[in-house]
Each structure stands twice: as structure tokens, then as C-alpha cells.
C-alpha atoms as a PDB file:
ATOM      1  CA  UNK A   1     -13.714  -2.773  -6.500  1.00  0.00           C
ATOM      2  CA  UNK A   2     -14.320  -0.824  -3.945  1.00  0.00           C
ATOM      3  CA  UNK A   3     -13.158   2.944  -2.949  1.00  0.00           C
ATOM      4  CA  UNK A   4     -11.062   3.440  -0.108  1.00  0.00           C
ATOM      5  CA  UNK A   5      -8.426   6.681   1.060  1.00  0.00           C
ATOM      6  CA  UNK A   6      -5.730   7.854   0.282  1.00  0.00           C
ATOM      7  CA  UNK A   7      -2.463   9.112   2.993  1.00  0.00           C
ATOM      8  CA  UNK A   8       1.019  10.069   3.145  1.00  0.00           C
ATOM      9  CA  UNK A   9       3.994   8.063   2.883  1.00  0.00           C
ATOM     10  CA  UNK A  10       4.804   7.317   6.264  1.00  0.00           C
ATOM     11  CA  UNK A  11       1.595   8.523   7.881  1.00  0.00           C
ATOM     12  CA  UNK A  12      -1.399   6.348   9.430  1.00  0.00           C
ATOM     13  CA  UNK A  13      -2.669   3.780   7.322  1.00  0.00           C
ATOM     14  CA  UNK A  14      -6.248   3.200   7.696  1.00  0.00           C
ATOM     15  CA  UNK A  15      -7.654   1.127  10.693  1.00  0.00           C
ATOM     16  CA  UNK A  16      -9.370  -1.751   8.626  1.00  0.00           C
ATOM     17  CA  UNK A  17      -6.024  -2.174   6.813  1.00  0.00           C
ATOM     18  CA  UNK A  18      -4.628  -5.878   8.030  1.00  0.00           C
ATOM     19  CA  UNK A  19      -1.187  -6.087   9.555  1.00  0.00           C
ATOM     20  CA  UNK A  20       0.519  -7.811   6.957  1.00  0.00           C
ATOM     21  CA  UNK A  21      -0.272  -4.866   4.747  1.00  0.00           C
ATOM     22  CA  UNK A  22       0.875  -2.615   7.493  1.00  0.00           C
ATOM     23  CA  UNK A  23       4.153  -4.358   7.343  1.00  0.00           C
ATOM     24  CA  UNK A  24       4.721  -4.472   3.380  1.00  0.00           C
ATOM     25  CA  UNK A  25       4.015  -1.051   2.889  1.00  0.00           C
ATOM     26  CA  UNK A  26       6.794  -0.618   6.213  1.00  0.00           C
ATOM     27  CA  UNK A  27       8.981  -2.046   4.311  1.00  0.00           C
ATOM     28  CA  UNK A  28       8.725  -0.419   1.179  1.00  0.00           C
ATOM     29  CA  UNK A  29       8.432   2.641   2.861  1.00  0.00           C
ATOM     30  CA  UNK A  30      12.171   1.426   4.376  1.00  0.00           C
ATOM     31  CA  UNK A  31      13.375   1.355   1.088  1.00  0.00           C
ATOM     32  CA  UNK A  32      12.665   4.855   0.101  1.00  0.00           C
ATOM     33  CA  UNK A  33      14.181   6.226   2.922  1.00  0.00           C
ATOM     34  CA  UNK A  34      16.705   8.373   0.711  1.00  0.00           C
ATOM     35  CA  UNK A  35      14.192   9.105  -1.943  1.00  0.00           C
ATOM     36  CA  UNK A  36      11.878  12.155  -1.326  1.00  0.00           C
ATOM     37  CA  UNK A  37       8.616  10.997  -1.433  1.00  0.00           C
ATOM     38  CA  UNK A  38       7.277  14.144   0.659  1.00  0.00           C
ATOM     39  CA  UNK A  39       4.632  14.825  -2.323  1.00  0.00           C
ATOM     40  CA  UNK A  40       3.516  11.147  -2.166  1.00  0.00           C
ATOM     41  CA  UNK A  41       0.407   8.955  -1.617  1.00  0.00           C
ATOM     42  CA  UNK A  42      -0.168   5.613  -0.874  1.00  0.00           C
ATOM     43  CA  UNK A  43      -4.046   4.212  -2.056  1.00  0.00           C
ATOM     44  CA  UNK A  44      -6.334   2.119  -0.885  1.00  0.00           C
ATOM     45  CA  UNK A  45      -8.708   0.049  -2.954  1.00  0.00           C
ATOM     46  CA  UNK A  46     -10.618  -2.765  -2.179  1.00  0.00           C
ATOM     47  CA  UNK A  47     -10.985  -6.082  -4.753  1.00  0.00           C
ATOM     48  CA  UNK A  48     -13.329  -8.714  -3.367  1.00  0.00           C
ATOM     49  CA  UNK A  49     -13.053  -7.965   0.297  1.00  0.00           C
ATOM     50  CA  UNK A  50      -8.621  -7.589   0.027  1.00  0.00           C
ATOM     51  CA  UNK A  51      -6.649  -4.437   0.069  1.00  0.00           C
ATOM     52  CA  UNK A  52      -5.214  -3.561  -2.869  1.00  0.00           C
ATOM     53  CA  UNK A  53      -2.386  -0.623  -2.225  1.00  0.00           C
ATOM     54  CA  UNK A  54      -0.740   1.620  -4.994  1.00  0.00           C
ATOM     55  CA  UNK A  55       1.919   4.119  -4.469  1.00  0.00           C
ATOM     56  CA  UNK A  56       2.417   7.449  -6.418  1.00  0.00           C
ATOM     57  CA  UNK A  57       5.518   5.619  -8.190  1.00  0.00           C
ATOM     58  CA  UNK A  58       3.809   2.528  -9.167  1.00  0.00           C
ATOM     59  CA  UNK A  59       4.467   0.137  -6.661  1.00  0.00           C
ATOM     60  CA  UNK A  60       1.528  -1.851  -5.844  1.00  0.00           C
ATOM     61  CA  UNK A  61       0.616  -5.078  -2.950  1.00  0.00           C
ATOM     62  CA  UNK A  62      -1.679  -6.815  -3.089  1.00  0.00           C
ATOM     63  CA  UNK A  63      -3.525  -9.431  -0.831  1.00  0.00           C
ATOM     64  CA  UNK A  64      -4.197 -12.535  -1.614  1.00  0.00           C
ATOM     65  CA  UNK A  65      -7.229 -14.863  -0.717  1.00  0.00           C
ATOM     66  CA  UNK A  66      -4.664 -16.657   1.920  1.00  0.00           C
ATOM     67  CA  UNK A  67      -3.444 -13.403   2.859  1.00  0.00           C
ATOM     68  CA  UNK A  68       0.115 -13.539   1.138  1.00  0.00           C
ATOM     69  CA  UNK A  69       0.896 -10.210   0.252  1.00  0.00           C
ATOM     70  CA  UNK A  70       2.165  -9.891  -3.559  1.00  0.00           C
ATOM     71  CA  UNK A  71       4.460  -6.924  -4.867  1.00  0.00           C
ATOM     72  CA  UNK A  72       4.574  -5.763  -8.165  1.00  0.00           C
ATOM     73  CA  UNK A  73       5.685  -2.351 -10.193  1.00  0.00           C
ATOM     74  CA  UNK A  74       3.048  -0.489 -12.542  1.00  0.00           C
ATOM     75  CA  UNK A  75       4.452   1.151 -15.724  1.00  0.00           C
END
């Protein structure tokens, strides 16, 4: 795994993030919109080349090695 950043929701995402990942973390981002999520962070990890993105409530995507982009909810 490799390190990456971390931003705000509904800031820039990093450049080297792909566009499918752009648009699933749009989307969740959508979802939130009457949540406060002012004091939140998205994160950005690498696994085996793929972006791996976690958000401060547990909501994580991940892409896959055919570039699918899988959702799932940490406890």
C-alpha cells in the first residue's frame, strides 16, 4: 500500500486520481448534501497501483483491476 493525501469533502481531488473515482466520490459527495461534513476528509491510498478512497464516516471505493469502482461502509 502506498501513501497518498488527504482533502476536503468537496474540494480538489488529487490529479493522478482516475475519473471514475472522480465521479464516485461526486456522487457520494451528492448524497451528503444535507449532512455537514465541513470537518471531513476524504483519503487516498494506493493498493497495487488502484486508488483506494476512505471517508471520515467510513465509506470507502475502491478500484478494481478492470477499473469498476466498488462501494462499501467500514464499521
Amino acid at each position: 500500500m502506498q501513501l497518498g493525501t488527504r482533502w476536503a469533502v468537496g474540494g480538489e481531488v488529487p490529479p493522478r486520481v482516475p475519473d471514475a473515482m472522480i465521479a464516485a466520490i461526486r456522487e457520494v459527495e451528492t448524497e451528503l448534501a444535507d449532512v455537514d461534513t465541513t470537518q471531513w476528509r476524504w483519503t487516498l491510498t494506493w493498493l497495487e497501483g488502484r486508488p483506494v478512497v476512505e471517508l471520515d464516516d467510513g465509506t470507502r471505493l475502491r478500484m478494481t483491476h478492470d477499473g469498476a469502482i466498488l462501494r462499501d461502509q467500514l464499521d
